[in-house]
N, C-alpha and C. Protein backbone atom coordinates (compact mmCIF):
# COMPACT_ATOMS: atom_id res chain seq x y z
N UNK A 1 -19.09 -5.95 17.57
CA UNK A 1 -18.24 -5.71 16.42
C UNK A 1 -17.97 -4.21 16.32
N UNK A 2 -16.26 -3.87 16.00
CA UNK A 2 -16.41 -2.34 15.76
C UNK A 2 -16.82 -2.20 14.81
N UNK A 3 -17.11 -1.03 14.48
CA UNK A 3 -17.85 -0.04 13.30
C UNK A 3 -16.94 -0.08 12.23
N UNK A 4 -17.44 0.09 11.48
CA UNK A 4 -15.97 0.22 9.81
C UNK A 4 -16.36 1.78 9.51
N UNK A 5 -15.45 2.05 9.07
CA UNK A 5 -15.22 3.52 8.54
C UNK A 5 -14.59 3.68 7.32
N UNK A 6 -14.95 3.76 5.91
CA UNK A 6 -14.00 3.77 4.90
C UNK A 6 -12.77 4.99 4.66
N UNK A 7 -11.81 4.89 4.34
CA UNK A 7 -10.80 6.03 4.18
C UNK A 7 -10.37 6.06 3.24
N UNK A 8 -10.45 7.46 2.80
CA UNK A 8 -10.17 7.68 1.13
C UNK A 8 -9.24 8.86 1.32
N UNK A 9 -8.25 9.27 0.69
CA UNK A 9 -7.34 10.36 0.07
C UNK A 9 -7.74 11.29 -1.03
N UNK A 10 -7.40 13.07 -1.31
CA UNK A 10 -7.58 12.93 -2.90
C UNK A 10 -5.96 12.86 -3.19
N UNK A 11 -4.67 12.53 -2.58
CA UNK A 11 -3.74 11.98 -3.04
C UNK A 11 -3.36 10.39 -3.13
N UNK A 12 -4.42 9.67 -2.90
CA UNK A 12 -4.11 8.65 -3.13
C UNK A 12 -5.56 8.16 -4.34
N UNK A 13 -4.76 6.53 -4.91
CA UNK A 13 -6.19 6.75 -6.49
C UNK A 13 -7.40 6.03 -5.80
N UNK A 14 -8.36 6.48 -6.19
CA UNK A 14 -9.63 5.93 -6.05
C UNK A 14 -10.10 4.80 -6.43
N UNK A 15 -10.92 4.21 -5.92
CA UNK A 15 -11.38 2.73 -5.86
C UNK A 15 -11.28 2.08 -7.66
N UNK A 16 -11.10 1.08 -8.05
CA UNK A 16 -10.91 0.71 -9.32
C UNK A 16 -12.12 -0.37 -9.21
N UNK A 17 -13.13 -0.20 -8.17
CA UNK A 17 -13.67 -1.76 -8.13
C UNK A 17 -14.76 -1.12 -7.15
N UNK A 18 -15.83 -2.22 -6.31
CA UNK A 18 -16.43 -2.08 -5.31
C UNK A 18 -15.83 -2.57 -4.25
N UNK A 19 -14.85 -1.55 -3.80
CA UNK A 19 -14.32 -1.86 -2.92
C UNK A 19 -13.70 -0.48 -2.24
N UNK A 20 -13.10 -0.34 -0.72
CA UNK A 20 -13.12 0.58 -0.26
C UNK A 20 -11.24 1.11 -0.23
N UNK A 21 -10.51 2.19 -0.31
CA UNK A 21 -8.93 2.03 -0.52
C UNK A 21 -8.45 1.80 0.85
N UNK A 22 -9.62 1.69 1.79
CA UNK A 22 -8.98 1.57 3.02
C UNK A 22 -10.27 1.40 3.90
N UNK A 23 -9.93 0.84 5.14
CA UNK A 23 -11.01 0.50 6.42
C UNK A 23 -10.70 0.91 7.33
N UNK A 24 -11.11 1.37 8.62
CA UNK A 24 -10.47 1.28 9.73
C UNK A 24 -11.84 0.47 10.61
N UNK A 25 -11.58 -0.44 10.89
CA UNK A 25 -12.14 -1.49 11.90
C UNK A 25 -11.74 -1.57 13.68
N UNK A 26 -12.12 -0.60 14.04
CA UNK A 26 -11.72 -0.26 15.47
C UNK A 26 -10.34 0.27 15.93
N UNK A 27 -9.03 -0.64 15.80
CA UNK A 27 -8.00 -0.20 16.17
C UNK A 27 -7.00 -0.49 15.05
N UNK A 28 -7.99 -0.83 14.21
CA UNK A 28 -6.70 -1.64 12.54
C UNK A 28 -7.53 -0.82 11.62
N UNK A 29 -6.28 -0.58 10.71
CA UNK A 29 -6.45 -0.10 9.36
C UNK A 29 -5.96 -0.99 8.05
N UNK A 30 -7.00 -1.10 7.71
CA UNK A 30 -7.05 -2.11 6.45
C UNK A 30 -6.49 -1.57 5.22
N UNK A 31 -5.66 -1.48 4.50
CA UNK A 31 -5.17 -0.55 3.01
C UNK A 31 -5.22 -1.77 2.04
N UNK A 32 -6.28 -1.57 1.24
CA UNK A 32 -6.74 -2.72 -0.46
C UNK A 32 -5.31 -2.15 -0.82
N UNK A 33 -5.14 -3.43 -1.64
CA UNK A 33 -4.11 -3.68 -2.51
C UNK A 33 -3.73 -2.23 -3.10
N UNK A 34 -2.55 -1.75 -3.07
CA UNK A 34 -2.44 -0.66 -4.27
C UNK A 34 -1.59 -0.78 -5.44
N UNK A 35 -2.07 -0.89 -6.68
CA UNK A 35 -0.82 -0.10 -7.87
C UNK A 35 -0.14 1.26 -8.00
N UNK A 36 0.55 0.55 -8.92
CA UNK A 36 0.84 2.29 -8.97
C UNK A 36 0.06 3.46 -9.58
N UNK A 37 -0.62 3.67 -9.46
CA UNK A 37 -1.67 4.65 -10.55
C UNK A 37 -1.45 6.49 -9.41
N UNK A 38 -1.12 7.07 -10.30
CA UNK A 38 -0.67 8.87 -10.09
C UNK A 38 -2.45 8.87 -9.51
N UNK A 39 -2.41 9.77 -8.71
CA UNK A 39 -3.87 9.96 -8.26
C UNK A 39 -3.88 11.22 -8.71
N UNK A 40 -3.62 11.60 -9.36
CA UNK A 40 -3.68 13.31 -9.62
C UNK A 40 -4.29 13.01 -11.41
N UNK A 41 -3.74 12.08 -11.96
CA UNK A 41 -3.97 11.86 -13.58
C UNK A 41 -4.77 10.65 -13.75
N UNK A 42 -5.17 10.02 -12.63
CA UNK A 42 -5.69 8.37 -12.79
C UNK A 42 -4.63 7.72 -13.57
N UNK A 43 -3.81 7.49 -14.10
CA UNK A 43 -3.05 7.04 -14.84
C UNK A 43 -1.60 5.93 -14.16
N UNK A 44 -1.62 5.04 -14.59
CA UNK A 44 -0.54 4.37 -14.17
C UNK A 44 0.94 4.86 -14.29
N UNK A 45 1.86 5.12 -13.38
CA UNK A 45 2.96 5.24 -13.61
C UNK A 45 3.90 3.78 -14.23
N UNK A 46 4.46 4.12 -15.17
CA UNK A 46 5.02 3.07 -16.22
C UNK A 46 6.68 3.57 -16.12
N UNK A 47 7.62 2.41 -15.72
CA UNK A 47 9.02 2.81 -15.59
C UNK A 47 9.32 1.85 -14.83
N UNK A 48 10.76 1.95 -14.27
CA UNK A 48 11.08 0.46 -13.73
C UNK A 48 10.93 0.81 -12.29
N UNK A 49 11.12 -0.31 -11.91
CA UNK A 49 10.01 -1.70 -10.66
C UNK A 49 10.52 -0.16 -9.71
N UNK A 50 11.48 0.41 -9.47
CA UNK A 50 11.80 1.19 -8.21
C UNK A 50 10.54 2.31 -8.50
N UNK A 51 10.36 3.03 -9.52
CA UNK A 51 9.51 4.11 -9.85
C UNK A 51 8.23 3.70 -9.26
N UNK A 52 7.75 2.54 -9.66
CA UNK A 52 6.50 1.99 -9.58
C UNK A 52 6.02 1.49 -8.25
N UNK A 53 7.30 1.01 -7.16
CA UNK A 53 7.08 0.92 -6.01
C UNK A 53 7.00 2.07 -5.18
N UNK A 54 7.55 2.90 -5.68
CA UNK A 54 7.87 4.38 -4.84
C UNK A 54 6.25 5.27 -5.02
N UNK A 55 6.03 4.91 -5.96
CA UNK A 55 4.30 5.47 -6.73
C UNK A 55 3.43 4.23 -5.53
N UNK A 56 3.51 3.50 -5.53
CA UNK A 56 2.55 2.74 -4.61
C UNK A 56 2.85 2.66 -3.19
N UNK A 57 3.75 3.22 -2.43
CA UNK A 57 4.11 3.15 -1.29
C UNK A 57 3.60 4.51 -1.08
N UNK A 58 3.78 5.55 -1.66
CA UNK A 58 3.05 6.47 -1.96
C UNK A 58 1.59 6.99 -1.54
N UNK A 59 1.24 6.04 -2.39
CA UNK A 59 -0.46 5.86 -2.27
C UNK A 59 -0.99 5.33 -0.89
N UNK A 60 0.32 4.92 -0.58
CA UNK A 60 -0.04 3.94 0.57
C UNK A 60 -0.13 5.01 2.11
N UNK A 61 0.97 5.70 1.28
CA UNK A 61 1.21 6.42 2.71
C UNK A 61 0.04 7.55 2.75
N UNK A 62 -0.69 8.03 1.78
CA UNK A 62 -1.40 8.46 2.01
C UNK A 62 -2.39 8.76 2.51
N UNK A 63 -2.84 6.80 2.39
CA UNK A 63 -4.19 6.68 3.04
C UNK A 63 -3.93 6.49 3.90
N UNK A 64 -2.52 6.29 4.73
CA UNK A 64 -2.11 6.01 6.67
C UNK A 64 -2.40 7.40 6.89
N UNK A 65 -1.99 8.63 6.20
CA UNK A 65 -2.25 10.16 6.67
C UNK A 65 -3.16 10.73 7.24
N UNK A 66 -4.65 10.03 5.96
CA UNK A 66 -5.89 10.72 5.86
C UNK A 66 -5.91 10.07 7.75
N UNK A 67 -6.02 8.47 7.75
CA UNK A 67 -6.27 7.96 8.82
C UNK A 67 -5.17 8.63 9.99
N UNK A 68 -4.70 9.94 9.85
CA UNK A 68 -3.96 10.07 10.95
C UNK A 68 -2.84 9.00 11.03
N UNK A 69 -2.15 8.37 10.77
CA UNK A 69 -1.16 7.28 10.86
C UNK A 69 -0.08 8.01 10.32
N UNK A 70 1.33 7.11 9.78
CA UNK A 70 2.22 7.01 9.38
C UNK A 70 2.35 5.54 9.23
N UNK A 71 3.70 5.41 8.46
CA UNK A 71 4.22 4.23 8.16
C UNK A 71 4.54 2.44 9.22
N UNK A 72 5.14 3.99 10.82
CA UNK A 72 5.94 3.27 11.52
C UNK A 72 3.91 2.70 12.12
N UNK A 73 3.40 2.59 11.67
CA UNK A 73 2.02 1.85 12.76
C UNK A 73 1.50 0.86 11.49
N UNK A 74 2.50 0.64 10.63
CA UNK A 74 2.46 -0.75 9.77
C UNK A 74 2.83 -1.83 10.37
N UNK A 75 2.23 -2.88 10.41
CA UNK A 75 2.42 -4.24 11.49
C UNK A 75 2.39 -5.30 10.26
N UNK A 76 1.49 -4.95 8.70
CA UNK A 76 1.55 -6.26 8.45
C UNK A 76 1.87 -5.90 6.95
N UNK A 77 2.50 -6.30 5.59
CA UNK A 77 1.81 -6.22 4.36
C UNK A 77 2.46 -7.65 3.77
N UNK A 78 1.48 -6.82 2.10
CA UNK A 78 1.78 -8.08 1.11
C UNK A 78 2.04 -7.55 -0.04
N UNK A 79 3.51 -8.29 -0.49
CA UNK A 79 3.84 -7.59 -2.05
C UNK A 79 3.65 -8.70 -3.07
N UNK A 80 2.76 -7.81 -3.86
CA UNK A 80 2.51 -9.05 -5.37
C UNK A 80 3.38 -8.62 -6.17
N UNK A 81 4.61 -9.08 -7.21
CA UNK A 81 5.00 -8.92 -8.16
C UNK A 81 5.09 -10.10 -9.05
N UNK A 82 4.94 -9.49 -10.32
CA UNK A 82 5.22 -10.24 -11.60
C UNK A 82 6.00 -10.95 -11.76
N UNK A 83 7.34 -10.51 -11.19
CA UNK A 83 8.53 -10.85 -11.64
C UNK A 83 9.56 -11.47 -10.28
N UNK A 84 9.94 -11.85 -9.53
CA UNK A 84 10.74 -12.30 -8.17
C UNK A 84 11.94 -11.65 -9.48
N UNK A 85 12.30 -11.48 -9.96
CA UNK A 85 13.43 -10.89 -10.40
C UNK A 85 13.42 -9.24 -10.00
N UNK A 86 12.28 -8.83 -9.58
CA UNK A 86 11.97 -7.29 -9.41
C UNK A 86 12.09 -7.51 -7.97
N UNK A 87 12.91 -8.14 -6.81
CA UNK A 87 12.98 -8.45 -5.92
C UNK A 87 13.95 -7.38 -5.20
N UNK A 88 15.04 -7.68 -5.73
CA UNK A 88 15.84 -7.01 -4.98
C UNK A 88 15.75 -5.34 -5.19
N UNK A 89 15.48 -5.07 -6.63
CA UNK A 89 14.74 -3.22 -6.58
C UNK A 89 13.87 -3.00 -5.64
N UNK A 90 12.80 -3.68 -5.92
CA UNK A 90 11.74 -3.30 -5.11
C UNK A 90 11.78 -2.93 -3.66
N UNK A 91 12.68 -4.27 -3.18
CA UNK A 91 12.63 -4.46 -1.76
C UNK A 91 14.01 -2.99 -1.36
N UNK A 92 14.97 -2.53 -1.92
CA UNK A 92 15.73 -1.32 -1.87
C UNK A 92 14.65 -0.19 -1.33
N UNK A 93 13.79 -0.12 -2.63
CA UNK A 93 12.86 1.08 -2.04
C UNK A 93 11.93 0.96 -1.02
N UNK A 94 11.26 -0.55 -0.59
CA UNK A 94 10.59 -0.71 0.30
C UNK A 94 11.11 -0.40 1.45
N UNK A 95 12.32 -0.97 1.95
CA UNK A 95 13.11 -0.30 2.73
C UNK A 95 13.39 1.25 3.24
N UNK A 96 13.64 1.91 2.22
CA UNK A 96 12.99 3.53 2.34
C UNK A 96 12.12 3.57 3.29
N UNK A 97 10.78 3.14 3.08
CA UNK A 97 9.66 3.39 3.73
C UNK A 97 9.47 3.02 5.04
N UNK A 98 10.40 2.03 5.55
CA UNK A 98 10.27 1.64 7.04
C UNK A 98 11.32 1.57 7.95
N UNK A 99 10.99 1.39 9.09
CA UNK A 99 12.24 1.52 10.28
C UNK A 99 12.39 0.64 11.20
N UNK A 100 12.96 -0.14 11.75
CA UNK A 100 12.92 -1.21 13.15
C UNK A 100 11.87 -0.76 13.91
N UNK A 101 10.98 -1.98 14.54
CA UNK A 101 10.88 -3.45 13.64
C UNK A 101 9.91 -3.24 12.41
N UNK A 102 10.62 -3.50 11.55
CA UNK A 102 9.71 -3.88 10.23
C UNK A 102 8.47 -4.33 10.63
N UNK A 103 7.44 -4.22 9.07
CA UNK A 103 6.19 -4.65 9.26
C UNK A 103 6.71 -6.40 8.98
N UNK A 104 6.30 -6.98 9.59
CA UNK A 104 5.57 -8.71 8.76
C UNK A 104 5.37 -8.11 7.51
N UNK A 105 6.04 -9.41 6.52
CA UNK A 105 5.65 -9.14 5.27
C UNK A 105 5.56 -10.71 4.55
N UNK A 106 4.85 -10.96 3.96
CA UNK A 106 5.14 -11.45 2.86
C UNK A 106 5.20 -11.30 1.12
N UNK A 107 5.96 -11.45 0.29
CA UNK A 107 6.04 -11.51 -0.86
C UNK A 107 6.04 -12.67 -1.79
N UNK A 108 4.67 -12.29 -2.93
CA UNK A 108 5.00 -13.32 -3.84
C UNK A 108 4.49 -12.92 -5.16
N UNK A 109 5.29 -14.44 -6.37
CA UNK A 109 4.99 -13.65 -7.41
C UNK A 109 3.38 -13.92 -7.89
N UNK A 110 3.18 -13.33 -8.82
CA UNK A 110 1.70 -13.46 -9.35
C UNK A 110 1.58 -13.24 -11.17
N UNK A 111 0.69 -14.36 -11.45
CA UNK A 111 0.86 -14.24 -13.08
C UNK A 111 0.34 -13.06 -13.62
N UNK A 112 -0.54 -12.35 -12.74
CA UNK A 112 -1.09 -10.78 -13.61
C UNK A 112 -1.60 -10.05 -12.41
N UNK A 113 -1.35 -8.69 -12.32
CA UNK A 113 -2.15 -7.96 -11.61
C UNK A 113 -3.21 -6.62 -12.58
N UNK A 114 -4.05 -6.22 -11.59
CA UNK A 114 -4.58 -5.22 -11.85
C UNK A 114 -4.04 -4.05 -13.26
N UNK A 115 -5.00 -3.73 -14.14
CA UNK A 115 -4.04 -2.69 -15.05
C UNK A 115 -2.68 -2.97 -15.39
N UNK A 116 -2.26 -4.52 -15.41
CA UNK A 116 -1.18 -4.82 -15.70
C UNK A 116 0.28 -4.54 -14.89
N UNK A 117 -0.29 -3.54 -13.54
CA UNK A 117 0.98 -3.64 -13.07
C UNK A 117 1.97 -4.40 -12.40
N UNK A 118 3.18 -4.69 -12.28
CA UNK A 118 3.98 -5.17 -12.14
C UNK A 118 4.13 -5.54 -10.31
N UNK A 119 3.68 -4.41 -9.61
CA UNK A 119 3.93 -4.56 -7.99
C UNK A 119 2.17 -3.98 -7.43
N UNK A 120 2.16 -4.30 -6.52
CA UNK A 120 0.71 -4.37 -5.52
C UNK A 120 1.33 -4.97 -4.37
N UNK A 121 0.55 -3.96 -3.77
CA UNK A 121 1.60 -4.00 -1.73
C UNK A 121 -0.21 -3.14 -1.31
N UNK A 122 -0.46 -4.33 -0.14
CA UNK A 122 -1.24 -3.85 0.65
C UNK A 122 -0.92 -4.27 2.11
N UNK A 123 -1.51 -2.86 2.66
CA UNK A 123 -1.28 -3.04 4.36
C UNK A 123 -1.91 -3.30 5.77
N UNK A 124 -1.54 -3.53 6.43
CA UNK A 124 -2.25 -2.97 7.78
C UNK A 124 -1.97 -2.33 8.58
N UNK A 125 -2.27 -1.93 9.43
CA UNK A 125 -1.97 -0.73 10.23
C UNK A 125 -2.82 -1.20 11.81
N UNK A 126 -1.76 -0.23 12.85
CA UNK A 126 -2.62 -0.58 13.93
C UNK A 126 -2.76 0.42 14.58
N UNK A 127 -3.80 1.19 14.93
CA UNK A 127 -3.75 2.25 15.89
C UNK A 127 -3.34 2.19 17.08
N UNK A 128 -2.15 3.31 17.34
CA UNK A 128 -1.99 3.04 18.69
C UNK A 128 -2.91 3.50 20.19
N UNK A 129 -2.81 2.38 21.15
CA UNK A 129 -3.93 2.93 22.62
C UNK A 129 -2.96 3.68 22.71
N UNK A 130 -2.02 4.53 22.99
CA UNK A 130 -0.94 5.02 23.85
C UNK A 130 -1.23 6.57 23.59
N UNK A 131 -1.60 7.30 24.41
CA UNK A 131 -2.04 9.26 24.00
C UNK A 131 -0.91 9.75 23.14
């Protein structure tokens, strides 16, 4: 079994739970669910669905950084929202964040998340063998 390694940011928010904001398990990087929460104020960013995705993609990208990554070594995620009406915003800005071929994704809605927010997108990541 590979080794786990936890990965943490101080721009991305810190654990809300016993749990780690990120793994790296040999050649994959694991990213826990994120909200939107400002890592600089602990505080949730509150505003509509585009603000709030852009704040959690954010977070997201951060912890691909610490791990040396970027975006484009996203292979898999999952978006929780409240609302499938926050669909087509959301998915505008998600778009932002990636480039051919997209990660695998799935999306669905959910009756409540975390601190009440509205969107939660977690990832994976794959390290590349290639120098």
């Amino acid at each position: 079994m590979p080794p786990r390694e936890a990965v943490s940011s101080l721009d991305a928010p810190k654990a809300i739970g016993p749990y780690s904001p990120a793994v790296r398990a040999g050649e994959w990087l694991f990213i826990s669910g994120q909200v939107p929460i400002d890592p600089a104020s602990g505080h949730m960013v509150w505003g509509d669905i585009k603000a709030e995705t852009r704040r959690v993609l954010d977070n997201i990208g951060a912890l691909l950084a610490a791990a040396g990554l970027d975006f484009t070594a996203v292979v898999r995620t999952t978006v929780f929202l409240t609302s499938l009406s926050d669909f087509t915003a959301m998915n505008e800005v998600y778009g932002s964040y990636f480039r051919e071929p997209f990660p695998a994704r799935s999306t669905v809605q959910v009756a409540r998340l975390p601190r009440d927010a509205r969107v939660e997108i977690d990832a994976i990541a794959m390290f590349s063998s290639n120098p």
